[in-house]
N, C-alpha and C. Protein backbone atom coordinates (compact mmCIF):
# COMPACT_ATOMS: atom_id res chain seq x y z
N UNK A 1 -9.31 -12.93 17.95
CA UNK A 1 -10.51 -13.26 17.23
C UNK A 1 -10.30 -14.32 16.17
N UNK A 2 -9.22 -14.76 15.58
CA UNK A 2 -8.97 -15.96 15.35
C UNK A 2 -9.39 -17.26 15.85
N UNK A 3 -10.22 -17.92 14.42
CA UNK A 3 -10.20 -19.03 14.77
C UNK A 3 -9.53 -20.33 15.04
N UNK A 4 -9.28 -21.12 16.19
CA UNK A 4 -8.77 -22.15 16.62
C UNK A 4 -7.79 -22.92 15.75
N UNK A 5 -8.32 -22.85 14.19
CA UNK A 5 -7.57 -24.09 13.37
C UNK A 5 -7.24 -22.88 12.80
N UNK A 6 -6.79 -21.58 12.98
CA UNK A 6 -6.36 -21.02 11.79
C UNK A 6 -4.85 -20.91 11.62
N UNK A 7 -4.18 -21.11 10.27
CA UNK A 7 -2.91 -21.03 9.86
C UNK A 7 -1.95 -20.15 10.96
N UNK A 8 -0.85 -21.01 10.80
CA UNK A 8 0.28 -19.29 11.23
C UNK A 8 0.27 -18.19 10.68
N UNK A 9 0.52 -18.10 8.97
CA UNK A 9 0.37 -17.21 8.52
C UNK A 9 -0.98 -16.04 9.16
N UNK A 10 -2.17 -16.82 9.69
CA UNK A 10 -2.82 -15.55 9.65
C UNK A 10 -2.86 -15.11 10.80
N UNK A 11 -1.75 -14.86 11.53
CA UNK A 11 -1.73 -14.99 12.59
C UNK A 11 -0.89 -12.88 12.15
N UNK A 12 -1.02 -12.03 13.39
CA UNK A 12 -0.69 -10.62 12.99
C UNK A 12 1.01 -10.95 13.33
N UNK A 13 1.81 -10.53 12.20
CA UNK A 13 3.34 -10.34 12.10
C UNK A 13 3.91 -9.50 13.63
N UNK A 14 5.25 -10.04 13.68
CA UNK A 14 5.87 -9.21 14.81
C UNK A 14 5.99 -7.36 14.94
N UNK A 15 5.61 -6.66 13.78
CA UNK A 15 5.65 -5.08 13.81
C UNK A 15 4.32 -4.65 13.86
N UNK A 16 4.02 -3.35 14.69
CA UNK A 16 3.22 -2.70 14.40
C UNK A 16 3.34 -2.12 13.17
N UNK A 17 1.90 -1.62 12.97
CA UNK A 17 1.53 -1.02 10.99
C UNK A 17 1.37 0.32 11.41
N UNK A 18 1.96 1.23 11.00
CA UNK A 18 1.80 2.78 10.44
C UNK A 18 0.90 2.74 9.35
N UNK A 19 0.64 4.07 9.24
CA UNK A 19 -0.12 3.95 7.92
C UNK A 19 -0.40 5.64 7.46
N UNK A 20 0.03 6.25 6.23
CA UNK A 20 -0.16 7.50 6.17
C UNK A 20 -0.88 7.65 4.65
N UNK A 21 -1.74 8.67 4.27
CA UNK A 21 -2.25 8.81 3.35
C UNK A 21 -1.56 9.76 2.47
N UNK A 22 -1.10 9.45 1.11
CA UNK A 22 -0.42 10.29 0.22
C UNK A 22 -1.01 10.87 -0.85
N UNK A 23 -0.35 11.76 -1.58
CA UNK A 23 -0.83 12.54 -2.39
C UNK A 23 0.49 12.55 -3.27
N UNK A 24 0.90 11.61 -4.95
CA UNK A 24 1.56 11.47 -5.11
C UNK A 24 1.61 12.08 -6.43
N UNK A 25 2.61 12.68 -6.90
CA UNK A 25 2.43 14.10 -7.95
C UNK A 25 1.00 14.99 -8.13
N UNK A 26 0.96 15.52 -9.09
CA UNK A 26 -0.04 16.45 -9.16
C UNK A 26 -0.52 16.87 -10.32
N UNK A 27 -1.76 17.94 -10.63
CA UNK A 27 -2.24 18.12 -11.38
C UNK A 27 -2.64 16.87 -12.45
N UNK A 28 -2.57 16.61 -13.38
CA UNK A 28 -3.32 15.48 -14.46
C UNK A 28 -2.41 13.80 -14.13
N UNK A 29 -1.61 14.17 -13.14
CA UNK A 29 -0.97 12.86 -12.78
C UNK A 29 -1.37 13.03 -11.47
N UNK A 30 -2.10 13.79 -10.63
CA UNK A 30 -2.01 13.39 -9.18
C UNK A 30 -2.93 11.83 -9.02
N UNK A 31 -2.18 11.32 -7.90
CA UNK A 31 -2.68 9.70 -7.33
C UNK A 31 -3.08 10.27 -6.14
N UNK A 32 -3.63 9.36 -5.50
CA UNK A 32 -3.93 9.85 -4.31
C UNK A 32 -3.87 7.89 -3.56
N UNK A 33 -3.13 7.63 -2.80
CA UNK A 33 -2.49 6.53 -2.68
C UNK A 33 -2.37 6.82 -0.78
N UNK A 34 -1.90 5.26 -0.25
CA UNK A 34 -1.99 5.17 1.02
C UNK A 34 -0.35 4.38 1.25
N UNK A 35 0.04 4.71 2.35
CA UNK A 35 1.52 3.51 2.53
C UNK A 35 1.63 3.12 3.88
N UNK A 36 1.56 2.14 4.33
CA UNK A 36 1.70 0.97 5.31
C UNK A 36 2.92 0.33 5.47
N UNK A 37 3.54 0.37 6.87
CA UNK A 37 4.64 0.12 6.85
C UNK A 37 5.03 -0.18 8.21
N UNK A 38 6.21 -1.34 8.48
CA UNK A 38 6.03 -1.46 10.27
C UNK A 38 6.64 0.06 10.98
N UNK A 39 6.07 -0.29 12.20
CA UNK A 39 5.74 0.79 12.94
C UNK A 39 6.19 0.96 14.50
N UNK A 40 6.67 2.21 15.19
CA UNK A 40 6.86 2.16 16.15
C UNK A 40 5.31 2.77 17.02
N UNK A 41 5.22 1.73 18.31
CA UNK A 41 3.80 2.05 19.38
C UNK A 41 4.19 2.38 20.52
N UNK A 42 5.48 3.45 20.64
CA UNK A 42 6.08 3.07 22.50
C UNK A 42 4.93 3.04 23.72
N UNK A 43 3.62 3.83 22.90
CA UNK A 43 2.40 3.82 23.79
C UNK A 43 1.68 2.85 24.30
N UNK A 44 2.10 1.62 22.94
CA UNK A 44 0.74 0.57 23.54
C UNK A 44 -0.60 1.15 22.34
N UNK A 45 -0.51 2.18 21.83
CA UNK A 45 -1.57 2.14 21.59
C UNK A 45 -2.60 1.22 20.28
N UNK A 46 -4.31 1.10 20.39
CA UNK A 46 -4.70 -0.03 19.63
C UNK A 46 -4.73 0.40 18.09
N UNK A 47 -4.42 -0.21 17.66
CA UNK A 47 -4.00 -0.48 16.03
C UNK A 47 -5.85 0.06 15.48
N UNK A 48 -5.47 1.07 15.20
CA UNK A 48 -7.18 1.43 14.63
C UNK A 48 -7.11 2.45 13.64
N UNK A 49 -7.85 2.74 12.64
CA UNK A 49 -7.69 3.78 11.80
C UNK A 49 -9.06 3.62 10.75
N UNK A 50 -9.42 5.00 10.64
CA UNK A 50 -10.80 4.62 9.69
C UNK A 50 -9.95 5.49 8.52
N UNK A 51 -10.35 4.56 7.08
CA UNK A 51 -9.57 5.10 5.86
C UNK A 51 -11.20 5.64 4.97
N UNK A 52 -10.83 6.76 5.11
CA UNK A 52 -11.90 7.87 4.44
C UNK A 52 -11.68 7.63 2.65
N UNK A 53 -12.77 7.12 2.12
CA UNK A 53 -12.78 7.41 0.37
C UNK A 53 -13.85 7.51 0.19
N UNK A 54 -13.35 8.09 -1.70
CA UNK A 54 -14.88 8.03 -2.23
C UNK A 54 -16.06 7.28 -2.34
N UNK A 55 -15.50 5.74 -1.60
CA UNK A 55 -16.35 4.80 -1.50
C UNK A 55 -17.14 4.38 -0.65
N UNK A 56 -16.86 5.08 0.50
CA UNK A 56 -17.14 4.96 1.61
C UNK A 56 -15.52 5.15 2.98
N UNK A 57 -16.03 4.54 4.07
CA UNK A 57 -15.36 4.27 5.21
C UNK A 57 -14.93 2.68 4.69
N UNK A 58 -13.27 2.63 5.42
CA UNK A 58 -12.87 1.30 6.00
C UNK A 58 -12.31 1.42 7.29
N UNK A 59 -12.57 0.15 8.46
CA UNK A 59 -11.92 0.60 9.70
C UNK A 59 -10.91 -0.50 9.27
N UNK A 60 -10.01 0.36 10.10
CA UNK A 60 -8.70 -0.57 9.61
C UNK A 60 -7.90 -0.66 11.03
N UNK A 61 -6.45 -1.53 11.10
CA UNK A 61 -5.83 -2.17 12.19
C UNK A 61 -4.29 -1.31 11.99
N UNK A 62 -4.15 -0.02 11.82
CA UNK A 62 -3.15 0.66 11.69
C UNK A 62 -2.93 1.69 12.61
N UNK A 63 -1.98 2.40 12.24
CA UNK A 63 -1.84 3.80 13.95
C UNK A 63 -1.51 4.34 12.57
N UNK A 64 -2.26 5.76 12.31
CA UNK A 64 -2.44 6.98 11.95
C UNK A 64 -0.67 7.06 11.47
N UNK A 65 -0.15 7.91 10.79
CA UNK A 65 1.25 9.04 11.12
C UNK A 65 2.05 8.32 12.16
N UNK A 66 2.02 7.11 12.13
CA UNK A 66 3.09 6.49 12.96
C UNK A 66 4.38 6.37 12.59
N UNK A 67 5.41 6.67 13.11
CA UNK A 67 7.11 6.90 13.51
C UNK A 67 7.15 5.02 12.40
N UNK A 68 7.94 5.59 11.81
CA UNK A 68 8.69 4.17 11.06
C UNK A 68 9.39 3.69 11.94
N UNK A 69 9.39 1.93 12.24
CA UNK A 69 10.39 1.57 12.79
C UNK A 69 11.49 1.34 11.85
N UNK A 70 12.44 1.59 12.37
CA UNK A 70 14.04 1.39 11.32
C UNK A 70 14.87 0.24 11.91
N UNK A 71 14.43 -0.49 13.09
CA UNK A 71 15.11 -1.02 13.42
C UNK A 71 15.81 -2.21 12.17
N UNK A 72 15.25 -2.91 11.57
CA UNK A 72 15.02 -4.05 10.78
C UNK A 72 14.93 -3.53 9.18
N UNK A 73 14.94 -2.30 9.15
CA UNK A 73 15.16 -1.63 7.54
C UNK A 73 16.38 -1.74 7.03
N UNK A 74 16.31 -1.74 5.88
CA UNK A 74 14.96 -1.47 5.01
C UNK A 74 14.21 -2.30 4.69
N UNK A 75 13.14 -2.11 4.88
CA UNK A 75 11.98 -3.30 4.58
C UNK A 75 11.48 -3.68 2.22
N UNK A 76 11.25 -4.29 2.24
CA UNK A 76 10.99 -4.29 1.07
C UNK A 76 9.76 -3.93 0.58
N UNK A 77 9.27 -3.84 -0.33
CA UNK A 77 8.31 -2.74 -1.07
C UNK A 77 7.19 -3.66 -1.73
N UNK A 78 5.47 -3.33 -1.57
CA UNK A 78 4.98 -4.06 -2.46
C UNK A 78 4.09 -2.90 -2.78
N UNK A 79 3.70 -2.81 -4.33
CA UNK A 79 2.94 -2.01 -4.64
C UNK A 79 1.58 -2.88 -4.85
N UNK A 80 0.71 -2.46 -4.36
CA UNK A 80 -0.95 -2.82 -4.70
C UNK A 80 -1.62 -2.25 -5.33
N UNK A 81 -2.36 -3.11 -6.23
CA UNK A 81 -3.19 -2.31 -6.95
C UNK A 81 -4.56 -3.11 -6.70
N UNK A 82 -5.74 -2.27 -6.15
CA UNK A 82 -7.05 -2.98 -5.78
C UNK A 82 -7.72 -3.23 -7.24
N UNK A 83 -8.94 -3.83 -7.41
CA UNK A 83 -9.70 -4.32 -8.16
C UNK A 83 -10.78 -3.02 -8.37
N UNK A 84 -11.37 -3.17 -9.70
CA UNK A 84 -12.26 -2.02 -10.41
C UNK A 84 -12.90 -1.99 -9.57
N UNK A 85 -13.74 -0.55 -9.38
CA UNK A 85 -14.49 -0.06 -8.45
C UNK A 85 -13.93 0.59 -6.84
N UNK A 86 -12.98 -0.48 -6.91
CA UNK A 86 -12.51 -0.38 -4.90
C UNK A 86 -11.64 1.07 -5.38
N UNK A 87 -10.67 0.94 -3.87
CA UNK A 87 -9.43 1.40 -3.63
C UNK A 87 -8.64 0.33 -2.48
N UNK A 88 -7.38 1.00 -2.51
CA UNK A 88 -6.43 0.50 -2.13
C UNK A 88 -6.72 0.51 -0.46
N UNK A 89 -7.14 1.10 0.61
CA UNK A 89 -7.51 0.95 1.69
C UNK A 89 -8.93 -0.03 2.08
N UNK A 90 -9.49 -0.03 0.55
CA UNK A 90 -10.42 -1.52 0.62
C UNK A 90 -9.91 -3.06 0.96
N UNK A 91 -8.26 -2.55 0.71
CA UNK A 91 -7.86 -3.79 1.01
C UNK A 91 -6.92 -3.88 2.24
N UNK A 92 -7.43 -2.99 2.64
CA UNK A 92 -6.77 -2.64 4.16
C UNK A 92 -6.11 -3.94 4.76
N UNK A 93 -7.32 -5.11 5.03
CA UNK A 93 -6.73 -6.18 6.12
C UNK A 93 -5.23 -6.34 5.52
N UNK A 94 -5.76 -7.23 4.16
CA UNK A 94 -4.27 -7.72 3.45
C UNK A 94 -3.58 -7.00 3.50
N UNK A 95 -3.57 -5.48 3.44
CA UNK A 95 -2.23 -4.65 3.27
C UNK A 95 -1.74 -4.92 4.57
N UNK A 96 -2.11 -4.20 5.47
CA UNK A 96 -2.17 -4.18 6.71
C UNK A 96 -0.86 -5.65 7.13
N UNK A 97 -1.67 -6.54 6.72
CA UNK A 97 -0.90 -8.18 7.29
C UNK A 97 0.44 -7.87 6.49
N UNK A 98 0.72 -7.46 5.44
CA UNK A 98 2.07 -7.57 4.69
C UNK A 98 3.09 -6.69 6.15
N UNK A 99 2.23 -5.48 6.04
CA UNK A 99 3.10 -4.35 6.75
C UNK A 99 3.83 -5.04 8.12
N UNK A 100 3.05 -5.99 8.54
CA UNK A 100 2.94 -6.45 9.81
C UNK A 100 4.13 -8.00 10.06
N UNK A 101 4.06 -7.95 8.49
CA UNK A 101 5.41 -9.12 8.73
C UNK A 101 6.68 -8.27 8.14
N UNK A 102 6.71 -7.16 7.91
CA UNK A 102 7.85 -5.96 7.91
C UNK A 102 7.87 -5.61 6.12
N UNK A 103 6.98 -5.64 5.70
CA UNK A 103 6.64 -4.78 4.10
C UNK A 103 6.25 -3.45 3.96
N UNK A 104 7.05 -2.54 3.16
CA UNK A 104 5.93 -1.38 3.08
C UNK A 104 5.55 -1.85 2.04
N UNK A 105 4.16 -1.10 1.94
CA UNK A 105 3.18 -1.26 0.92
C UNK A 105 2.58 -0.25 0.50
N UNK A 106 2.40 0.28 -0.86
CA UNK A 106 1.75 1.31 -1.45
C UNK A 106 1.13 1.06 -1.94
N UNK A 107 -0.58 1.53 -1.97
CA UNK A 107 -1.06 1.22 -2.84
C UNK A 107 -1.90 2.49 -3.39
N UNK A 108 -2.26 2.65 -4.41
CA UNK A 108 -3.12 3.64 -5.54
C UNK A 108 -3.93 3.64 -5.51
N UNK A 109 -4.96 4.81 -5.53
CA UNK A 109 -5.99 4.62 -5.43
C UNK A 109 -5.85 5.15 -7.66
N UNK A 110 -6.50 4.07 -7.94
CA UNK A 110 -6.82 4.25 -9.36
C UNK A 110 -7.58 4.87 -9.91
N UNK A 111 -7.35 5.81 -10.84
CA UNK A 111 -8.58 6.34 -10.81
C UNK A 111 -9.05 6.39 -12.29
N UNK A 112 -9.54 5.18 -12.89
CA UNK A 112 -9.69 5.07 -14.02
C UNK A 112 -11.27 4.78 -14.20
N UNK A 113 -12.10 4.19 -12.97
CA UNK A 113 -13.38 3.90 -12.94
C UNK A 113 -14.40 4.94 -13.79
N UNK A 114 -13.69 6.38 -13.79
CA UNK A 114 -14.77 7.29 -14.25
C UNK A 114 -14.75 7.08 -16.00
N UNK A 115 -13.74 6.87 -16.68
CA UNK A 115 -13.63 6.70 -18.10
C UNK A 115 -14.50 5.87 -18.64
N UNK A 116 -15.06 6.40 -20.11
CA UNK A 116 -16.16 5.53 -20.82
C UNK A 116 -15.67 3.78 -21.40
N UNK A 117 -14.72 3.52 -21.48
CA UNK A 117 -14.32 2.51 -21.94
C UNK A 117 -12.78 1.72 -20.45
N UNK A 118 -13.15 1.66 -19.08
CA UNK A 118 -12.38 2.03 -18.14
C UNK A 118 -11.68 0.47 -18.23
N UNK A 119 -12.03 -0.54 -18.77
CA UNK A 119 -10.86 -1.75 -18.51
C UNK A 119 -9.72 -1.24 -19.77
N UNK A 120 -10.24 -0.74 -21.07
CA UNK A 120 -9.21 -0.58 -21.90
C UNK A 120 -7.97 0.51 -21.29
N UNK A 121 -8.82 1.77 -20.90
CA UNK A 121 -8.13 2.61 -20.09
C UNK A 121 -6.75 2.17 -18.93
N UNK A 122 -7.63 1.18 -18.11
CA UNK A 122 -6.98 0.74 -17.23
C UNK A 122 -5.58 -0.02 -17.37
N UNK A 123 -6.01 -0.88 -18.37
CA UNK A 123 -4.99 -1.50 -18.95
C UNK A 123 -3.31 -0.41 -19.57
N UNK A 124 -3.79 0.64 -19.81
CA UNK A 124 -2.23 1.51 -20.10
C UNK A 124 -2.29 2.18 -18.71
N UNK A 125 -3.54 2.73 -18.16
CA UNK A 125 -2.98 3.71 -16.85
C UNK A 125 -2.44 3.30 -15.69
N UNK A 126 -3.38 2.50 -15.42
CA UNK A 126 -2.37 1.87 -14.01
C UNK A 126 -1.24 1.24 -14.33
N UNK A 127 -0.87 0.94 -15.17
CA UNK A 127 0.96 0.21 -15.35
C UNK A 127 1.41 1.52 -14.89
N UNK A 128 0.65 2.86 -15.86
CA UNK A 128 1.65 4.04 -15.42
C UNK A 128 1.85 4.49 -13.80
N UNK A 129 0.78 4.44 -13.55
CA UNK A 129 0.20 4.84 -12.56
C UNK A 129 1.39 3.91 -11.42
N UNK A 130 1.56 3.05 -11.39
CA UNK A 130 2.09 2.02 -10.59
C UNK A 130 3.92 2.23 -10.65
N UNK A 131 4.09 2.59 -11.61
CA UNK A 131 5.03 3.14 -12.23
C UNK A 131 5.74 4.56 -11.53
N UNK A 132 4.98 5.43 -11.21
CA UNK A 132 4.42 6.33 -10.68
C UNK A 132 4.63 6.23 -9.19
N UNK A 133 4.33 5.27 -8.57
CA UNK A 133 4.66 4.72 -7.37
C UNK A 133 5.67 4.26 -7.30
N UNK A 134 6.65 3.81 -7.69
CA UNK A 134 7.77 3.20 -7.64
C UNK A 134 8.50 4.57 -8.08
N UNK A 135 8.50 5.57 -8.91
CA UNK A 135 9.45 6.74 -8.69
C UNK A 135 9.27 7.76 -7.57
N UNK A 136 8.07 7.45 -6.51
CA UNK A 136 7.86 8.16 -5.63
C UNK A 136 8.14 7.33 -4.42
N UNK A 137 8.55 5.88 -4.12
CA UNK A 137 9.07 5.22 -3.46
C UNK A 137 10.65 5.60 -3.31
N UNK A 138 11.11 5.79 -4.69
CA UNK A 138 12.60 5.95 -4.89
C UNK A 138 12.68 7.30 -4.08
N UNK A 139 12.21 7.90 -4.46
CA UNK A 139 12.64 9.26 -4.29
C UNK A 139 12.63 9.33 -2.14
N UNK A 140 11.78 8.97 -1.90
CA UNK A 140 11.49 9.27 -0.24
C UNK A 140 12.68 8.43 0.45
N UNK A 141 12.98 7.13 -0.23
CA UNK A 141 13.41 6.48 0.47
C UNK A 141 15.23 7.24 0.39
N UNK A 142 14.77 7.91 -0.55
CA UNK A 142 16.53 8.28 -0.84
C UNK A 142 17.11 9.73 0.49
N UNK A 143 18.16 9.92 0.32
CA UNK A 143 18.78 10.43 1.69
C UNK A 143 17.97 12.12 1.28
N UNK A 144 17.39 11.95 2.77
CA UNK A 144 16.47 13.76 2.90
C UNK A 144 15.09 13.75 2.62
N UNK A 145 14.57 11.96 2.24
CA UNK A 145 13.25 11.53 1.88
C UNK A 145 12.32 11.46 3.29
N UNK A 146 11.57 11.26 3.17
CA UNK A 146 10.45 10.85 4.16
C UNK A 146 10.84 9.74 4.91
N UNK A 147 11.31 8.66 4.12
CA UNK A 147 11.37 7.68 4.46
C UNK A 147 12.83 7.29 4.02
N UNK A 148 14.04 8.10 4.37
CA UNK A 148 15.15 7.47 3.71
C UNK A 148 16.26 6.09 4.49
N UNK A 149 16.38 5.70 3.26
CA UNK A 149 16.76 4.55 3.59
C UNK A 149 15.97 3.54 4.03
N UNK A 150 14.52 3.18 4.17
CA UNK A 150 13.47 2.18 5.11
C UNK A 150 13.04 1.39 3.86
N UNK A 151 13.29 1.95 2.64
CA UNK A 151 12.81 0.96 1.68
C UNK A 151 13.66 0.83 0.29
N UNK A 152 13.85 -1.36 0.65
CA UNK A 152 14.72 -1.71 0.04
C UNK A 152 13.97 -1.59 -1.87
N UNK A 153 14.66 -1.20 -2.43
CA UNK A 153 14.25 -1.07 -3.81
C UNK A 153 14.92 -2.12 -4.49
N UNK A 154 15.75 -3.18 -3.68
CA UNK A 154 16.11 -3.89 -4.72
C UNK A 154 15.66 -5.28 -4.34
N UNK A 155 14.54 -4.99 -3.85
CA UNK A 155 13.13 -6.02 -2.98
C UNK A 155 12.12 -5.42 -3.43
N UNK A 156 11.42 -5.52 -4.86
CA UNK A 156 10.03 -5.38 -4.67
C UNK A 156 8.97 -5.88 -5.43
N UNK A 157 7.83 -5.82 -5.07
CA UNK A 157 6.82 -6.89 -5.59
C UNK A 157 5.61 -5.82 -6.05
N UNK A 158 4.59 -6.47 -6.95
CA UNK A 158 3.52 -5.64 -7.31
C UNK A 158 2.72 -7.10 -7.33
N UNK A 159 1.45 -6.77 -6.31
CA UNK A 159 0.40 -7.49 -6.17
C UNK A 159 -1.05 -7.23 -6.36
N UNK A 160 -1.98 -7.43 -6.47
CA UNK A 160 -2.99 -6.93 -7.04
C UNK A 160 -4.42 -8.18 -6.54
N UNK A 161 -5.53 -7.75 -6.65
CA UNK A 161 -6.99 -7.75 -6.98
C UNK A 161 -7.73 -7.99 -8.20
N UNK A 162 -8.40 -8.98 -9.04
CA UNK A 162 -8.86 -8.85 -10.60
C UNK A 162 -8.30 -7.73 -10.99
N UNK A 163 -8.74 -6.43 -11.71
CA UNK A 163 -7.95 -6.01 -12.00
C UNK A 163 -6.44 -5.29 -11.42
N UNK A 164 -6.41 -5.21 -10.64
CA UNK A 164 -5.33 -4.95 -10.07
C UNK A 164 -4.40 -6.34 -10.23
N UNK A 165 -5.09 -7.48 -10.57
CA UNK A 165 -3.80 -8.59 -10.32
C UNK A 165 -3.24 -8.76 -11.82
N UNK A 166 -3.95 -8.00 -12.93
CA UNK A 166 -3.79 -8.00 -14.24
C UNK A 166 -2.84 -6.72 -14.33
N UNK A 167 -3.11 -5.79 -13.80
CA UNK A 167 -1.77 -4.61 -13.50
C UNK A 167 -0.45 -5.29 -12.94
N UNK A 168 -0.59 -6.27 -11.62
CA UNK A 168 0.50 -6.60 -11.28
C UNK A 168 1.05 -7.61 -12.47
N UNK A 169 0.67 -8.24 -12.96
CA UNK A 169 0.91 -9.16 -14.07
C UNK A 169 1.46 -8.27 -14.55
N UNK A 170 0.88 -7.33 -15.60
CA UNK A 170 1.82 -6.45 -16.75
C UNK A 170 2.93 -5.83 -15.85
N UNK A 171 3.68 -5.31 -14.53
CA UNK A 171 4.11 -5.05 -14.15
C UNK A 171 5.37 -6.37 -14.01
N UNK A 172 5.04 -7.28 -13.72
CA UNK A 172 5.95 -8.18 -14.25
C UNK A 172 6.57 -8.35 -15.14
N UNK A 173 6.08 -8.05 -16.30
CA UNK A 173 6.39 -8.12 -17.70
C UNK A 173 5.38 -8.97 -18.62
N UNK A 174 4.10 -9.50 -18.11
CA UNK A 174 3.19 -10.70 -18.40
C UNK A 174 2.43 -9.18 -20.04
């Protein structure tokens, strides 16, 4: 479905995308976050997945609980953070395309929208929050994890959406 003059880049990467929905600590810190990552299809089957939020439906280009491929791991890590209002499966395509040139990707669903004053809010929580993701990256990827060994931690990036690209900024050190 690409158009004719369009870039290489947007062209879909050599791995299939997994994609599983997480639930990352709990009680007054629980996140509730998604991770995308290349993928094994020995089936063939079509890259489809509808990502259920409070915002609605997104159909997305992923396989459900799909088998990590390890061939090419560990892959490197990008944490996302979507823009006020969304979530992180709002940004499905883009995630999706990272996973697909061999990135995992986590992203948060933030949940700062409900607070009376929510950019000031935002501004200390999601650093934490993101923060948060990266000790729950460590931990899986480490030996007896979910995912051990598939993600390189000494490869990783934090990218973002308006506000989310102001999280990835302070996550830089900006």
């Amino acid at each position: 479905g690409l158009r004719p003059d369009a870039p290489i880049y947007a062209v879909h990467g050599p791995y299939w995308v997994g994609y599983k929905p997480l639930v990352i600590g709990e009680g007054t810190s629980k996140l509730e976050a998604g991770i995308w990552y290349p993928a094994l299809n020995p089936k063939g089957d079509k890259e489809q997945v509808t990502y259920t939020t409070s915002v609605g439906d997104f159909h997305g280009h992923a396989l459900l609980n799909a088998v990590v491929d390890s061939s090419k791991g560990p892959y490197p890590l990008v944490v996302f953070s979507h823009g006020t209002g969304g979530t992180g499966t709002g940004y499905g395509t883009i995630i999706e395309h990272f996973a697909s040139y061999g990135f995992v990707v986590i992203a948060p669903n933030h949940n700062d929208q409900q607070e009376a004053n929510s950019w000031a809010v935002a501004e200390i929580d999601r650093p934490r929050q993101d923060i948060q993701v990266l000790d729950y990256a460590e931990k899986i990827t480490a030996a007896g994890g979910d995912m051990a060994g598939l993600i390189d931690m000494s490869r990783v990036a934090a990218a973002g959406h308006s506000q989310g690209g102001s999280t990835a900024l302070t996550m830089g050190g900006a």
